[in-house]
PDB file of N, CA and C in Angstrom:
ATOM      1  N   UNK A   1       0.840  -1.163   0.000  1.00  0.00           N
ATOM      2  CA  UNK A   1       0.000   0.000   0.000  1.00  0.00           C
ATOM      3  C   UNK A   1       0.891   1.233   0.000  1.00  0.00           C
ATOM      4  N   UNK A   2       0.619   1.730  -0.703  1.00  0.00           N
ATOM      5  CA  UNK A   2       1.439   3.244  -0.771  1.00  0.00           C
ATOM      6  C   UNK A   2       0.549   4.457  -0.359  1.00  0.00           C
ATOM      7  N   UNK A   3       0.819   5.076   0.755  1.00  0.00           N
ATOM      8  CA  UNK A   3       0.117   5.935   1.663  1.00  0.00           C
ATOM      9  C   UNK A   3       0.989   7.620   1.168  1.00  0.00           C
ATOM     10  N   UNK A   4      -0.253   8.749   1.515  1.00  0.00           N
ATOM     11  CA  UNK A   4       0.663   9.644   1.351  1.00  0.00           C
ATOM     12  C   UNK A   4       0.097  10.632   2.697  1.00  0.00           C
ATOM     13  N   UNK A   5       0.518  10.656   3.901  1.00  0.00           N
ATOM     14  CA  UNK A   5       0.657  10.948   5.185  1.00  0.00           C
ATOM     15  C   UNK A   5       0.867  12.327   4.875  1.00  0.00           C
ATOM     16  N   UNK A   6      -0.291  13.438   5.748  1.00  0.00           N
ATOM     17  CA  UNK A   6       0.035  14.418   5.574  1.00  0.00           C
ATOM     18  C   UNK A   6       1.367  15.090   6.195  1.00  0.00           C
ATOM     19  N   UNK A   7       1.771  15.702   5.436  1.00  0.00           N
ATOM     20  CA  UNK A   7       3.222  16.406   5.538  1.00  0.00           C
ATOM     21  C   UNK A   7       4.419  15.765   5.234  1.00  0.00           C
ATOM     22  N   UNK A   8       4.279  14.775   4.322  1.00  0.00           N
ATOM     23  CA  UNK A   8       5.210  13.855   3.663  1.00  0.00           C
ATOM     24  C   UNK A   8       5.001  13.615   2.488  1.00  0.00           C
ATOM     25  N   UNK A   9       6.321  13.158   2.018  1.00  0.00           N
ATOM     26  CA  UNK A   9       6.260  13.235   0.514  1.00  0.00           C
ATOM     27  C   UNK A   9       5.820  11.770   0.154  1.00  0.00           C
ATOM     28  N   UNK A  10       4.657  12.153  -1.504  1.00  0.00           N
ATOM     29  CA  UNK A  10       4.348  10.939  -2.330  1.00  0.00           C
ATOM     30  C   UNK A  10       4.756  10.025  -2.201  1.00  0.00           C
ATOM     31  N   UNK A  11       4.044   8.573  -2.024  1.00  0.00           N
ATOM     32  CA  UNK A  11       4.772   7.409  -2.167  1.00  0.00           C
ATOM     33  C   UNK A  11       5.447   6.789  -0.813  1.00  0.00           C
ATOM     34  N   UNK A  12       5.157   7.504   0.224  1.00  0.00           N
ATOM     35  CA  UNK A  12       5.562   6.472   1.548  1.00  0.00           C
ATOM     36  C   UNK A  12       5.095   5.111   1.443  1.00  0.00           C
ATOM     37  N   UNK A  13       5.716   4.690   2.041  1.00  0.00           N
ATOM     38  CA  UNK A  13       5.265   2.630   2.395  1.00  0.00           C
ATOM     39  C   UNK A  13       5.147   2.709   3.690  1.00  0.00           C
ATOM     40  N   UNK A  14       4.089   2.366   3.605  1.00  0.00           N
ATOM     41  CA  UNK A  14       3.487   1.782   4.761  1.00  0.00           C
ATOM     42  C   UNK A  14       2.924   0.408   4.776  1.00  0.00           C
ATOM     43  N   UNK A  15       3.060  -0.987   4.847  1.00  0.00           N
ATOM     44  CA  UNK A  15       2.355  -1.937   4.265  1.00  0.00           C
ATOM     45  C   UNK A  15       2.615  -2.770   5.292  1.00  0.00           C
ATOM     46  N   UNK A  16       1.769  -3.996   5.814  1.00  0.00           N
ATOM     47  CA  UNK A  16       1.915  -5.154   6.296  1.00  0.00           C
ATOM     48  C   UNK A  16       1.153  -6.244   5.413  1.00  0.00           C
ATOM     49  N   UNK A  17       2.012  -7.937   5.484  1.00  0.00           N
ATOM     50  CA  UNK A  17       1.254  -8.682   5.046  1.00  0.00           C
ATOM     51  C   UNK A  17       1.632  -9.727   5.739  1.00  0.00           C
ATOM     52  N   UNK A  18       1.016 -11.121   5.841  1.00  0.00           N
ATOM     53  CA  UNK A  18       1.593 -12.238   5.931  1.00  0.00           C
ATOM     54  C   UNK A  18       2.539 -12.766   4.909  1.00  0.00           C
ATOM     55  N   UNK A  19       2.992 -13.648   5.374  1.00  0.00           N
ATOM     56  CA  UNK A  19       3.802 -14.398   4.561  1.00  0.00           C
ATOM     57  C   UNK A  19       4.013 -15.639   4.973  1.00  0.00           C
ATOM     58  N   UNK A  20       3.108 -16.518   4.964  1.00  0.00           N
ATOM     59  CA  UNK A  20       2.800 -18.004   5.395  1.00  0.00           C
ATOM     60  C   UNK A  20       2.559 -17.683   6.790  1.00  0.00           C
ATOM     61  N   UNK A  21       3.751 -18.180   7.807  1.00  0.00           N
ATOM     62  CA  UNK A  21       3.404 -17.797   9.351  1.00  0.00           C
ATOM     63  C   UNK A  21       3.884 -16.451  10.485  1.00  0.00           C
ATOM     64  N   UNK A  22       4.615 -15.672   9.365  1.00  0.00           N
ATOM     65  CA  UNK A  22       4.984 -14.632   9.632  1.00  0.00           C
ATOM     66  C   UNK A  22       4.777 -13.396   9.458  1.00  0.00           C
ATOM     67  N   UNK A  23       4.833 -12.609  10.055  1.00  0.00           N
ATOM     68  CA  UNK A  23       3.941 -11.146   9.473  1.00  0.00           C
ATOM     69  C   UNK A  23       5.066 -10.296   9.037  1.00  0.00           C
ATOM     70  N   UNK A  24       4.811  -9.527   7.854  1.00  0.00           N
ATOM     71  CA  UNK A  24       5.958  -8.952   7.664  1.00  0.00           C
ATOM     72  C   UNK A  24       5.305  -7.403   7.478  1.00  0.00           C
ATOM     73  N   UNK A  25       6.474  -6.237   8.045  1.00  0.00           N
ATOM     74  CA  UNK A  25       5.997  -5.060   8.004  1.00  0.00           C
ATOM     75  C   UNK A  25       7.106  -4.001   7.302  1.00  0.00           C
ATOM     76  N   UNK A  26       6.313  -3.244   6.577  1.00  0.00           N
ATOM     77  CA  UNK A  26       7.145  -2.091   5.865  1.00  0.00           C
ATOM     78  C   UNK A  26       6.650  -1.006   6.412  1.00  0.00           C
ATOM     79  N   UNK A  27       7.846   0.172   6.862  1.00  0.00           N
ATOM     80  CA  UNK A  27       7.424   1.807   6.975  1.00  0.00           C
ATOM     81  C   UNK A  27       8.411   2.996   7.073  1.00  0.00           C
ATOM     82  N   UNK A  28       8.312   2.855   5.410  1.00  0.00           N
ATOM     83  CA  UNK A  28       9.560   3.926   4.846  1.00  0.00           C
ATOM     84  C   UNK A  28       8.848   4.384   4.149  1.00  0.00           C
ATOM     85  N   UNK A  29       9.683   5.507   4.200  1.00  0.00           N
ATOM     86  CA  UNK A  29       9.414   7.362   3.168  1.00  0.00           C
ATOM     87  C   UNK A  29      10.185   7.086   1.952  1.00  0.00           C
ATOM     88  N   UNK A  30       9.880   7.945   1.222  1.00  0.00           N
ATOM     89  CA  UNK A  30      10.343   8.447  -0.032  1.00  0.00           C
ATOM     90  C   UNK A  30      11.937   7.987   0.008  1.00  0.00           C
ATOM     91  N   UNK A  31      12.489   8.546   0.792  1.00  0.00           N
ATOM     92  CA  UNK A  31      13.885   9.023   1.006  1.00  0.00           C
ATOM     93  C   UNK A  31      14.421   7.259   2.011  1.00  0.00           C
ATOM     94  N   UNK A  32      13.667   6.478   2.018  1.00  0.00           N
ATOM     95  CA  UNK A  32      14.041   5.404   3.219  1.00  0.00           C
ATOM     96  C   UNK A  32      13.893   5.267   4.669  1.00  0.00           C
ATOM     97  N   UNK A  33      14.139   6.389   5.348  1.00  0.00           N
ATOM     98  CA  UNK A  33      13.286   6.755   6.391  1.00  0.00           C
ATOM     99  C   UNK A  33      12.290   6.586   6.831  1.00  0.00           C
ATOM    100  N   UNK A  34      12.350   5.912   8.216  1.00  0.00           N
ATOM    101  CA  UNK A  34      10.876   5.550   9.176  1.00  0.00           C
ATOM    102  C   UNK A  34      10.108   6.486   8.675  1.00  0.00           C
ATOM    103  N   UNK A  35       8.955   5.865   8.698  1.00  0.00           N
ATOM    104  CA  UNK A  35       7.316   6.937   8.914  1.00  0.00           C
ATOM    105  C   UNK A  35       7.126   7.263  10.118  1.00  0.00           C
ATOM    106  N   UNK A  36       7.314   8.768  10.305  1.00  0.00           N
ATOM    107  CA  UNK A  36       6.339   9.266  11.729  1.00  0.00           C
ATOM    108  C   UNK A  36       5.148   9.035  11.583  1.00  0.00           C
ATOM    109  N   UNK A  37       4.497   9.051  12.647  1.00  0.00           N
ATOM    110  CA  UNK A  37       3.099   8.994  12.113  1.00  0.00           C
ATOM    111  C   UNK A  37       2.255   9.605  13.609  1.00  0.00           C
ATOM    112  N   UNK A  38       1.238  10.019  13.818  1.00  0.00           N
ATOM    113  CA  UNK A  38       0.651  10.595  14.640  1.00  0.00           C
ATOM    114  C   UNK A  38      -0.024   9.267  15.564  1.00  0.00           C
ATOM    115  N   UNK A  39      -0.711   9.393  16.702  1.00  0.00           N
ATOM    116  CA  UNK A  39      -0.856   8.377  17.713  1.00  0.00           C
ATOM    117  C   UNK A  39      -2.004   7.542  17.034  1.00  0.00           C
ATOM    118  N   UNK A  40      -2.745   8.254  15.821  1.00  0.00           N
ATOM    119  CA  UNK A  40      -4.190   7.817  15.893  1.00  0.00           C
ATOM    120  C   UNK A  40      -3.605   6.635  14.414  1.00  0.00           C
ATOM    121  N   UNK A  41      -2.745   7.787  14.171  1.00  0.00           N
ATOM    122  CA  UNK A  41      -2.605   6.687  12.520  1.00  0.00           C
ATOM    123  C   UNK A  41      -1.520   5.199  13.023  1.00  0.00           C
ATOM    124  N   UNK A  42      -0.696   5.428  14.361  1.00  0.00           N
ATOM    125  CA  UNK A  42       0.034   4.379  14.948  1.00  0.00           C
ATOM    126  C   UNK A  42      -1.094   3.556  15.009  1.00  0.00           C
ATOM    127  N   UNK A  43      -2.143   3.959  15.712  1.00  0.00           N
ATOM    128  CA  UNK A  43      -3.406   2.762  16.277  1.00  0.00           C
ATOM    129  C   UNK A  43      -3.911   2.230  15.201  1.00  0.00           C
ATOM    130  N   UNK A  44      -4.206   2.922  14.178  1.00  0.00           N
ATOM    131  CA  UNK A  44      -4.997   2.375  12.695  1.00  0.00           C
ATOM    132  C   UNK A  44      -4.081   0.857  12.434  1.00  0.00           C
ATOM    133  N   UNK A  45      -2.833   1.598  12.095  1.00  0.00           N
ATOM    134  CA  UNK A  45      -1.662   0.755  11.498  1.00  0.00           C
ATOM    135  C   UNK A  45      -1.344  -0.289  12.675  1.00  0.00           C
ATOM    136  N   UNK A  46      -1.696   0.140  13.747  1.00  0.00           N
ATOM    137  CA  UNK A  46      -1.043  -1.393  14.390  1.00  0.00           C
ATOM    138  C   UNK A  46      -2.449  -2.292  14.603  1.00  0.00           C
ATOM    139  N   UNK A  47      -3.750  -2.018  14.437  1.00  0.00           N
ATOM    140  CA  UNK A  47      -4.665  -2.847  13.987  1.00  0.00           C
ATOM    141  C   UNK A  47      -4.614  -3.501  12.991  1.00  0.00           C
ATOM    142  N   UNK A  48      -4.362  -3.054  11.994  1.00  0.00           N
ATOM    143  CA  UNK A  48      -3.562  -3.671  10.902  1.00  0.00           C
ATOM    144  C   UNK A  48      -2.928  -4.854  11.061  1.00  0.00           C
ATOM    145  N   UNK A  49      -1.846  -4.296  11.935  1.00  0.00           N
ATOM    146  CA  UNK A  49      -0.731  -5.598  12.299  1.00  0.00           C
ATOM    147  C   UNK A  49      -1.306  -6.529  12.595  1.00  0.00           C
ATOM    148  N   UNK A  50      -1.889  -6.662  13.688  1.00  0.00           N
ATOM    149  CA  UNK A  50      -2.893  -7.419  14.322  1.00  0.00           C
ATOM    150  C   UNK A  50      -4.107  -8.082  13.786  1.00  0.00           C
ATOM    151  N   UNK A  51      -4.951  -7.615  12.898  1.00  0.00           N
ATOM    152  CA  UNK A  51      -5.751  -8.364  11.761  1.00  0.00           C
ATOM    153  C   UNK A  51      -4.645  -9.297  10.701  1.00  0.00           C
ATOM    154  N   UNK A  52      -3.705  -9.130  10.258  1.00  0.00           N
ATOM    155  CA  UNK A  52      -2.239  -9.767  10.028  1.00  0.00           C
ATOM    156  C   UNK A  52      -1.887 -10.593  10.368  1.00  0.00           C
ATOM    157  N   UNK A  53      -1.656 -10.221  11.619  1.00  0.00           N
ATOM    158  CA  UNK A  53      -0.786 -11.791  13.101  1.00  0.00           C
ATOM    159  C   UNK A  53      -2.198 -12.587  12.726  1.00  0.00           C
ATOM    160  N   UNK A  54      -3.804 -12.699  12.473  1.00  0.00           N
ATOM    161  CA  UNK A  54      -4.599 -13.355  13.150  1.00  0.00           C
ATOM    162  C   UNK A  54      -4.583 -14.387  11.422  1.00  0.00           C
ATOM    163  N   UNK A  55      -4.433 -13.572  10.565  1.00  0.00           N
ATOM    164  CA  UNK A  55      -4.123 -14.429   8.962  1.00  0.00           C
ATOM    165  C   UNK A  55      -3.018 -14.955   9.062  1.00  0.00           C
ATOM    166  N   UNK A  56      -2.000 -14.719   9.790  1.00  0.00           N
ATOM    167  CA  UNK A  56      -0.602 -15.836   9.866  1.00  0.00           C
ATOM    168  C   UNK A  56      -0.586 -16.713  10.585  1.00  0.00           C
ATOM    169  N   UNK A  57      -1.478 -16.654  11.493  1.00  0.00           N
ATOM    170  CA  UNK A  57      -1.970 -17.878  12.598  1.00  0.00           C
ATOM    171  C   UNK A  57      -2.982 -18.971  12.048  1.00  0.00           C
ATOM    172  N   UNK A  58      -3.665 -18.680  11.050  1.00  0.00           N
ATOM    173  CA  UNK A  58      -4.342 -19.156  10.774  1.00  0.00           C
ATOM    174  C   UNK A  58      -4.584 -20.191   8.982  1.00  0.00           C
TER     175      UNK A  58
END
Protein backbone atom coordinates (compact mmCIF):
# COMPACT_ATOMS: atom_id res chain seq x y z
CA UNK A 1 0.00 0.00 0.00
CA UNK A 2 1.44 3.24 -0.77
CA UNK A 3 0.12 5.94 1.66
CA UNK A 4 0.66 9.64 1.35
CA UNK A 5 0.66 10.95 5.18
CA UNK A 6 0.04 14.42 5.57
CA UNK A 7 3.22 16.41 5.54
CA UNK A 8 5.21 13.86 3.66
CA UNK A 9 6.26 13.23 0.51
CA UNK A 10 4.35 10.94 -2.33
CA UNK A 11 4.77 7.41 -2.17
CA UNK A 12 5.56 6.47 1.55
CA UNK A 13 5.26 2.63 2.39
CA UNK A 14 3.49 1.78 4.76
CA UNK A 15 2.36 -1.94 4.26
CA UNK A 16 1.92 -5.15 6.30
CA UNK A 17 1.25 -8.68 5.05
CA UNK A 18 1.59 -12.24 5.93
CA UNK A 19 3.80 -14.40 4.56
CA UNK A 20 2.80 -18.00 5.39
CA UNK A 21 3.40 -17.80 9.35
CA UNK A 22 4.98 -14.63 9.63
CA UNK A 23 3.94 -11.15 9.47
CA UNK A 24 5.96 -8.95 7.66
CA UNK A 25 6.00 -5.06 8.00
CA UNK A 26 7.14 -2.09 5.87
CA UNK A 27 7.42 1.81 6.97
CA UNK A 28 9.56 3.93 4.85
CA UNK A 29 9.41 7.36 3.17
CA UNK A 30 10.34 8.45 -0.03
CA UNK A 31 13.89 9.02 1.01
CA UNK A 32 14.04 5.40 3.22
CA UNK A 33 13.29 6.76 6.39
CA UNK A 34 10.88 5.55 9.18
CA UNK A 35 7.32 6.94 8.91
CA UNK A 36 6.34 9.27 11.73
CA UNK A 37 3.10 8.99 12.11
CA UNK A 38 0.65 10.59 14.64
CA UNK A 39 -0.86 8.38 17.71
CA UNK A 40 -4.19 7.82 15.89
CA UNK A 41 -2.60 6.69 12.52
CA UNK A 42 0.03 4.38 14.95
CA UNK A 43 -3.41 2.76 16.28
CA UNK A 44 -5.00 2.38 12.69
CA UNK A 45 -1.66 0.75 11.50
CA UNK A 46 -1.04 -1.39 14.39
CA UNK A 47 -4.66 -2.85 13.99
CA UNK A 48 -3.56 -3.67 10.90
CA UNK A 49 -0.73 -5.60 12.30
CA UNK A 50 -2.89 -7.42 14.32
CA UNK A 51 -5.75 -8.36 11.76
CA UNK A 52 -2.24 -9.77 10.03
CA UNK A 53 -0.79 -11.79 13.10
CA UNK A 54 -4.60 -13.36 13.15
CA UNK A 55 -4.12 -14.43 8.96
CA UNK A 56 -0.60 -15.84 9.87
CA UNK A 57 -1.97 -17.88 12.60
CA UNK A 58 -4.34 -19.16 10.77
Amino acid sequence: MLVNLPGKPTYDTLSVWADGASVQVRAITVHGDPIDMRTEQAREFASEICDTVKKAES
